[in-house]
C-alpha atoms as a PDB file:
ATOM      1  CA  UNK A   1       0.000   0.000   0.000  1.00  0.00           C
ATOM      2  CA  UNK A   2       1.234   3.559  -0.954  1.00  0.00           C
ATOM      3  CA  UNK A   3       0.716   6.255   1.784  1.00  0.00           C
ATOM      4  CA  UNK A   4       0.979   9.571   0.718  1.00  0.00           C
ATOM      5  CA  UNK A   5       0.919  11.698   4.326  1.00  0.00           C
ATOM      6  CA  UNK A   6      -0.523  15.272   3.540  1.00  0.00           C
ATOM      7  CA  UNK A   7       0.982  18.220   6.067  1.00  0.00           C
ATOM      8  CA  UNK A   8       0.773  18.121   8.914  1.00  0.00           C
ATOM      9  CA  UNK A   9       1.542  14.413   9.936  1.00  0.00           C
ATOM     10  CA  UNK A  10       0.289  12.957  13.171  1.00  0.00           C
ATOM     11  CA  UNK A  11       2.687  10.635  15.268  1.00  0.00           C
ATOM     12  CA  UNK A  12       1.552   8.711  18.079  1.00  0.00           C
ATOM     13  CA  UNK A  13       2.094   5.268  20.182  1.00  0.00           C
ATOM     14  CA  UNK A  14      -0.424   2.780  20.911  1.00  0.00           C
ATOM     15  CA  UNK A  15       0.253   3.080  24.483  1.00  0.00           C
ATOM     16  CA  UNK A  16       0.048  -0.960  24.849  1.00  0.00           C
ATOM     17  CA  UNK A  17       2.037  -0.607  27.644  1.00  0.00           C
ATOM     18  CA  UNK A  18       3.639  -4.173  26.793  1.00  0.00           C
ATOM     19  CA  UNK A  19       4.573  -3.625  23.333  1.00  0.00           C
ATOM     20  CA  UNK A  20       3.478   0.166  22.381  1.00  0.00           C
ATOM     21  CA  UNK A  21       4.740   0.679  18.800  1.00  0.00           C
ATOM     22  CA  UNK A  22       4.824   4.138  16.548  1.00  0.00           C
ATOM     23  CA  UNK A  23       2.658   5.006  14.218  1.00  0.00           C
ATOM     24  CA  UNK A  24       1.491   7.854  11.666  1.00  0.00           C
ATOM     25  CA  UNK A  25      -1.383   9.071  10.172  1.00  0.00           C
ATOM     26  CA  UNK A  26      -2.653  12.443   8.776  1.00  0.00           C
ATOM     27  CA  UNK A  27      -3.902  14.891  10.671  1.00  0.00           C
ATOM     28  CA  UNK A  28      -7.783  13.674   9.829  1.00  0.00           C
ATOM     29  CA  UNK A  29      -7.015  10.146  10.822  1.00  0.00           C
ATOM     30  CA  UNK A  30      -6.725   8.618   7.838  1.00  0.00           C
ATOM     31  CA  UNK A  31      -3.775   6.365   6.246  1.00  0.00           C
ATOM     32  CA  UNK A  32      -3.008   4.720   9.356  1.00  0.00           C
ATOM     33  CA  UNK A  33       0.557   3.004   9.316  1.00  0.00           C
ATOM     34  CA  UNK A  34       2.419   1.416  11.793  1.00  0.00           C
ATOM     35  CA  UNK A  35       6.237   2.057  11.556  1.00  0.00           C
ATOM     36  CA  UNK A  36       8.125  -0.203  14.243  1.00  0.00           C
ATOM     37  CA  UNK A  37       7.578  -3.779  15.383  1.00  0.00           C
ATOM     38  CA  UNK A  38       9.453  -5.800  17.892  1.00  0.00           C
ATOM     39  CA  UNK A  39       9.076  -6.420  21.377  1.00  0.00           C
ATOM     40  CA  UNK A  40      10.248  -3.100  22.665  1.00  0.00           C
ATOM     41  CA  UNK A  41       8.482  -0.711  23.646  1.00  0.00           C
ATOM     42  CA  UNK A  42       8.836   2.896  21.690  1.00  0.00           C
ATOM     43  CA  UNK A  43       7.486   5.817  23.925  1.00  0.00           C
ATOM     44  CA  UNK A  44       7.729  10.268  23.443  1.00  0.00           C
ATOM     45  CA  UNK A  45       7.467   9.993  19.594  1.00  0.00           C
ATOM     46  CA  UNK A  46       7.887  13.264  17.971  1.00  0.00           C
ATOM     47  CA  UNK A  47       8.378  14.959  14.581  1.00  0.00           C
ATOM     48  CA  UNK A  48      11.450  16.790  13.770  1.00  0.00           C
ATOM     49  CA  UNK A  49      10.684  20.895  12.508  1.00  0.00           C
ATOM     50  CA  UNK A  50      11.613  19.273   8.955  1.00  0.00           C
ATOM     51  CA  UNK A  51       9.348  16.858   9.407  1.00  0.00           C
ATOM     52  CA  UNK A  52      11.891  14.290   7.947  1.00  0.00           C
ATOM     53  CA  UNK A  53      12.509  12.570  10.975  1.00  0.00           C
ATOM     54  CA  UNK A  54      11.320  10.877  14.119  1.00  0.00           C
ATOM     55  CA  UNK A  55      13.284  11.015  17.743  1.00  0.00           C
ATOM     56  CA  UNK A  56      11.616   8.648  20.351  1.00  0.00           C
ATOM     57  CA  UNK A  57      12.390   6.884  23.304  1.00  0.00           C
ATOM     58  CA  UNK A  58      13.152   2.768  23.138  1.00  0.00           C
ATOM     59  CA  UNK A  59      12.892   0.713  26.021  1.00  0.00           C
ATOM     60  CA  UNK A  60      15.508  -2.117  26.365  1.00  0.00           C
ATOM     61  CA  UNK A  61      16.637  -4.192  29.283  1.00  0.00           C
ATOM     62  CA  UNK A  62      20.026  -4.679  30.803  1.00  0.00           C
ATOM     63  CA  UNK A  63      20.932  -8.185  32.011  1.00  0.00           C
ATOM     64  CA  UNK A  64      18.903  -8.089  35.209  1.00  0.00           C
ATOM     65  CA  UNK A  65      15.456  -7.381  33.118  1.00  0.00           C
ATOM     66  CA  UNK A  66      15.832  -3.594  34.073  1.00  0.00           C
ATOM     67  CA  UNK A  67      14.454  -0.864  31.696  1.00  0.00           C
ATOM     68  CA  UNK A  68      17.569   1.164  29.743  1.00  0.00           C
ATOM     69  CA  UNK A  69      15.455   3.988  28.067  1.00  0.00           C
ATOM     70  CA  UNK A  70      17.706   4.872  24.869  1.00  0.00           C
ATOM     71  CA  UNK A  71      17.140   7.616  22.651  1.00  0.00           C
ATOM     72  CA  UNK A  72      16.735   7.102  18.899  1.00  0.00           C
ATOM     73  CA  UNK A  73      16.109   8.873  15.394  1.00  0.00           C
ATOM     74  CA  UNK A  74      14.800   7.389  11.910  1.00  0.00           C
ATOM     75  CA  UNK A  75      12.803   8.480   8.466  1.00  0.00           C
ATOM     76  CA  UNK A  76       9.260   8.661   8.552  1.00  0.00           C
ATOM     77  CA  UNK A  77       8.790   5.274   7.488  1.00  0.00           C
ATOM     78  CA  UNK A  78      10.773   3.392   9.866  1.00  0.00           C
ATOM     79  CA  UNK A  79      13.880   3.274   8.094  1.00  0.00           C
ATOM     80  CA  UNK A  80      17.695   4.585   8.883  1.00  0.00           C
ATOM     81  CA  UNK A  81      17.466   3.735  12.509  1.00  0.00           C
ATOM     82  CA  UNK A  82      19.821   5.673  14.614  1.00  0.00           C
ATOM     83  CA  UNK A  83      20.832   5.320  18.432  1.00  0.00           C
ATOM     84  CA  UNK A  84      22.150   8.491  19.964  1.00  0.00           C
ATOM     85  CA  UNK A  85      21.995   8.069  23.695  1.00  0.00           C
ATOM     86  CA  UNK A  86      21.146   6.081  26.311  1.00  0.00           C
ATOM     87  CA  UNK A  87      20.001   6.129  30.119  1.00  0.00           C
ATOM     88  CA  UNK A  88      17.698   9.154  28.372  1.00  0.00           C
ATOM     89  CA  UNK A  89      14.072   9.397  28.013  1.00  0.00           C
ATOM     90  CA  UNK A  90      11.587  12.369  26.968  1.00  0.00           C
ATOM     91  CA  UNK A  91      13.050  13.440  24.132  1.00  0.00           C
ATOM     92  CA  UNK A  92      12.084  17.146  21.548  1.00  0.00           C
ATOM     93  CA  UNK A  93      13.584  18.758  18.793  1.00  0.00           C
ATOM     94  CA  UNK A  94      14.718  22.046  19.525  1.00  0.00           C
ATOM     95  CA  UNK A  95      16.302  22.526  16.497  1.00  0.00           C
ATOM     96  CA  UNK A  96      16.925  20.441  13.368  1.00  0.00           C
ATOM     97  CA  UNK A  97      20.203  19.665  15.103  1.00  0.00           C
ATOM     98  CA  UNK A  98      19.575  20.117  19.010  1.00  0.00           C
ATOM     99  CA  UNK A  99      17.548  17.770  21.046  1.00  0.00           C
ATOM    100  CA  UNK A 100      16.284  18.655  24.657  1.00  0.00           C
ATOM    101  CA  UNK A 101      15.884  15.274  26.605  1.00  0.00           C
ATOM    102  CA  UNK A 102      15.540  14.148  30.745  1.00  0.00           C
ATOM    103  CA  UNK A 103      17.854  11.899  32.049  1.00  0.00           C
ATOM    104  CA  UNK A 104      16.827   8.486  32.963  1.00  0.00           C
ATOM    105  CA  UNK A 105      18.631   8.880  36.614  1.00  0.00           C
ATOM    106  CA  UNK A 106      19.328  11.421  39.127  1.00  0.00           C
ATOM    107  CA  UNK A 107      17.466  14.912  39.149  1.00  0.00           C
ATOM    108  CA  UNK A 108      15.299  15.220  36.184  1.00  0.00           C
ATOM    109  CA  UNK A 109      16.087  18.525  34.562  1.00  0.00           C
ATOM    110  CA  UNK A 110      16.189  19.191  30.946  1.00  0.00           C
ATOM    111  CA  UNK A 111      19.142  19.252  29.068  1.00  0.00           C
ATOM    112  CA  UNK A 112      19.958  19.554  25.068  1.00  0.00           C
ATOM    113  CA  UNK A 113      22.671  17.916  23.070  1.00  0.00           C
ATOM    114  CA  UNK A 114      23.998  18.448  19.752  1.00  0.00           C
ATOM    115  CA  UNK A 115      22.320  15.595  17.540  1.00  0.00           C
ATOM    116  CA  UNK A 116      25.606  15.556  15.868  1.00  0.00           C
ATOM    117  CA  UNK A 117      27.794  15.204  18.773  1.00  0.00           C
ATOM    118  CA  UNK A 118      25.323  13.616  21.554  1.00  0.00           C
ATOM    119  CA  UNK A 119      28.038  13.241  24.284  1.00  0.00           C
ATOM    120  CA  UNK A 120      28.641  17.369  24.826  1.00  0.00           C
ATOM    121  CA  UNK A 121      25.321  17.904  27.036  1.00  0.00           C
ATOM    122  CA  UNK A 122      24.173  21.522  28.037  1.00  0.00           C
ATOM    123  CA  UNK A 123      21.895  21.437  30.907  1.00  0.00           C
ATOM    124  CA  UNK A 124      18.997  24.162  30.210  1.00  0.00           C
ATOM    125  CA  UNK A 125      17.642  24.624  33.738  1.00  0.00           C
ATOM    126  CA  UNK A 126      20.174  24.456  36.866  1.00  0.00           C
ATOM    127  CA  UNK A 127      17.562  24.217  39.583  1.00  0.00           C
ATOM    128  CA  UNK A 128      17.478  20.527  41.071  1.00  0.00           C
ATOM    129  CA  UNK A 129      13.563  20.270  40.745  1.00  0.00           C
ATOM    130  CA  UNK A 130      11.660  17.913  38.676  1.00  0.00           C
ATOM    131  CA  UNK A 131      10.835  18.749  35.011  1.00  0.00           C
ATOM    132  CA  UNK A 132       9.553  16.544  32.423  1.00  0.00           C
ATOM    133  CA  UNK A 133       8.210  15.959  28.891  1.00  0.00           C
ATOM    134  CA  UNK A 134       9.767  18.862  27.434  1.00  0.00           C
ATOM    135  CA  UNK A 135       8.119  20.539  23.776  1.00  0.00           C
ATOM    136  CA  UNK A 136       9.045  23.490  22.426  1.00  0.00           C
ATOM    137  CA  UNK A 137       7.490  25.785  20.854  1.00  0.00           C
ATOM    138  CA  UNK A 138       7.346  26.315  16.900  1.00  0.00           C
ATOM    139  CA  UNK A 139       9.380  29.108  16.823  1.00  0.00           C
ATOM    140  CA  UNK A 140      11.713  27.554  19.134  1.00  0.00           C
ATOM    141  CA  UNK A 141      12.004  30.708  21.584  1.00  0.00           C
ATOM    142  CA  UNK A 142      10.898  28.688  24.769  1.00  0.00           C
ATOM    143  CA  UNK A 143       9.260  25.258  26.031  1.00  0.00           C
ATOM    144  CA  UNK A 144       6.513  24.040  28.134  1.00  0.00           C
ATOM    145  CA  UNK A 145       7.423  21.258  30.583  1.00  0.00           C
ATOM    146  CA  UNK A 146       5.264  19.382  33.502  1.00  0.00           C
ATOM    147  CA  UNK A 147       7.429  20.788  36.205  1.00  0.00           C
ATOM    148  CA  UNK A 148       7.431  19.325  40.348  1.00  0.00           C
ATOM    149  CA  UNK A 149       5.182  17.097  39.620  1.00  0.00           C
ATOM    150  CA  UNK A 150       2.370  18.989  39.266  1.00  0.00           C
ATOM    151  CA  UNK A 151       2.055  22.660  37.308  1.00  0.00           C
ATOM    152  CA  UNK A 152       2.718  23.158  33.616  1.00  0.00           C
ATOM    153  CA  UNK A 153       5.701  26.035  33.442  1.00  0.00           C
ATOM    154  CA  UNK A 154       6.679  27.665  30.426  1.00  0.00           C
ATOM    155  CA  UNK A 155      10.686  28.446  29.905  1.00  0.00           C
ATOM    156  CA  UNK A 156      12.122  31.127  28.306  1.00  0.00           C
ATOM    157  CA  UNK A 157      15.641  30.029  26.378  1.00  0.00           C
ATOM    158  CA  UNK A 158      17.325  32.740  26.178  1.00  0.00           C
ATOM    159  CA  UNK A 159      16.997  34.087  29.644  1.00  0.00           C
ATOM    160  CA  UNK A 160      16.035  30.622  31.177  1.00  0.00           C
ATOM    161  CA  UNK A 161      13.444  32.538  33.059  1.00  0.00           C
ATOM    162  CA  UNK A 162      10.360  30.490  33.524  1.00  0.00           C
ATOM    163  CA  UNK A 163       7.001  30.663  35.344  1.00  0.00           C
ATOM    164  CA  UNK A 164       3.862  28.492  35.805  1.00  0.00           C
ATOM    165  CA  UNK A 165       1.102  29.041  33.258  1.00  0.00           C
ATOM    166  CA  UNK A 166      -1.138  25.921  34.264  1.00  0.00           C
ATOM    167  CA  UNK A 167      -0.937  25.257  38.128  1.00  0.00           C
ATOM    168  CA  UNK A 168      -1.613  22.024  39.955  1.00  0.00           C
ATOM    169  CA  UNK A 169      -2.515  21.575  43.129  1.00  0.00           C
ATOM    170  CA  UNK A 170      -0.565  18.185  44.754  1.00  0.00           C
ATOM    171  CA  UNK A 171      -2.170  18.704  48.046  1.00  0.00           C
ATOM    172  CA  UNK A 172      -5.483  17.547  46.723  1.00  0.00           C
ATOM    173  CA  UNK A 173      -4.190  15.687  43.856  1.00  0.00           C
ATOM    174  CA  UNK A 174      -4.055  17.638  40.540  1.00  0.00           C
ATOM    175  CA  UNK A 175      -1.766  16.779  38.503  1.00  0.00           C
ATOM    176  CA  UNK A 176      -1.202  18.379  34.722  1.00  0.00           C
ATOM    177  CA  UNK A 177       1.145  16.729  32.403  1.00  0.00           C
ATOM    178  CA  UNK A 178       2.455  16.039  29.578  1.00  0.00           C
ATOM    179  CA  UNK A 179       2.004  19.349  27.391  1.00  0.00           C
ATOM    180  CA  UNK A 180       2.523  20.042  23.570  1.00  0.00           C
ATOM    181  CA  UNK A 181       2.392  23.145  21.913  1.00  0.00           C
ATOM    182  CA  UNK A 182      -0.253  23.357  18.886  1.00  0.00           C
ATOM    183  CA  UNK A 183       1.371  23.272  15.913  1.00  0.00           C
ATOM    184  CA  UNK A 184       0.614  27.186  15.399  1.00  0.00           C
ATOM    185  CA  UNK A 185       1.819  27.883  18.847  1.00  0.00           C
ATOM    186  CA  UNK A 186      -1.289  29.465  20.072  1.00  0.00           C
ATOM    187  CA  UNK A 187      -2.800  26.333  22.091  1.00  0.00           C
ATOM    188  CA  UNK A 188      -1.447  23.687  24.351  1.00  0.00           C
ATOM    189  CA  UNK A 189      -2.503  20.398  25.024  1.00  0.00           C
ATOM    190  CA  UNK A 190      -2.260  18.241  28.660  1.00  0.00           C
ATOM    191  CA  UNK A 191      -3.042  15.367  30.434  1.00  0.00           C
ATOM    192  CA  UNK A 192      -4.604  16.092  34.087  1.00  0.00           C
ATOM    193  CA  UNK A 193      -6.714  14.231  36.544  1.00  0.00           C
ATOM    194  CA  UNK A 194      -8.882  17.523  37.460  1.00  0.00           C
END
């Protein structure tokens, strides 16, 4: 079957939490196509601002059956696979080039790395709270992230200056996660349990 995606391109997991695999589809649903297989899980799928190329998260197991998140790239269709870094998870394209991802272990803050030369890591935040899922925003001036477990902040790059713009409320369990910018940048989407 011949798929020919229109702009812009939806890519999502199944979230079948044993064997969640990446797929795309166009933005009205149609021409569903699934683009890895295995046994692994694939998790944090997301388009690169070409929209040539897919970063995600695969989940593999060291030799006592623990997870090893490692961070990966490939075409739209599942080909030219590319590992970049492990112990890594969360991953979004700041650039073409840059990648913004949480460590696996230790304080999760958000760092970037060159997709060219993964092992040189800048860390964007220096505060030793906890902030996850990462997205920027299309213009690429600042990111959303779910940040202490609870609010949505938004982070300015340049000055690293950030504030909340969707609180939670932990004492009586609201939680908001997991944002994305719109593609337009005027709307953002989250999980919460409010």
């Amino acid at each position: 079957v011949g798929y020919t995606y229109k702009t812009p391109i939806v890519v999502f997991t199944d979230k079948d939490y044993s064997d969640s695999q990446i797929s795309i589809m166009n933005e009205d649903g149609s021409e569903i196509q699934e683009i890895t297989f295995g046994t692994l899980k694939k998790n944090y799928p997301r388009l690169s601002p070409d929209r040539n190329k897919i970063i995600f998260e695969l989940i593999d197991k060291d030799e006592y059956s623990n997870d090893i998140p490692i961070l990966y790239t490939m075409n739209l269709n599942g080909s030219e696979l590319t590992k970049l870094i492990t112990e890594s998870t969360q991953p979004s394209w700041s650039s073409k080039d840059k990648i913004a991802f949480v460590p696996k272990y230790g304080f999760q803050v958000i760092y970037l790395f060159d997709l060219f030369n993964p092992s040189v890591k800048e860390k964007l935040i220096e505060e030793y709270t906890v902030h996850k899922t990462p997205s920027f925003s299309p213009d690429r001036n600042s990111l959303i992230c779910y940040f202490n477990n609870q609010d949505i902040t938004q982070i300015d790059i340049a000055t690293r200056d950030y504030i909340t713009i969707i609180p939670g409320d932990k004492n009586n369990g609201i939680y908001n996660m997991e944002p994305e910018f719109s593609p337009d940048g005027k709307n953002i989407v989250f999980s919460s349990n409010m």
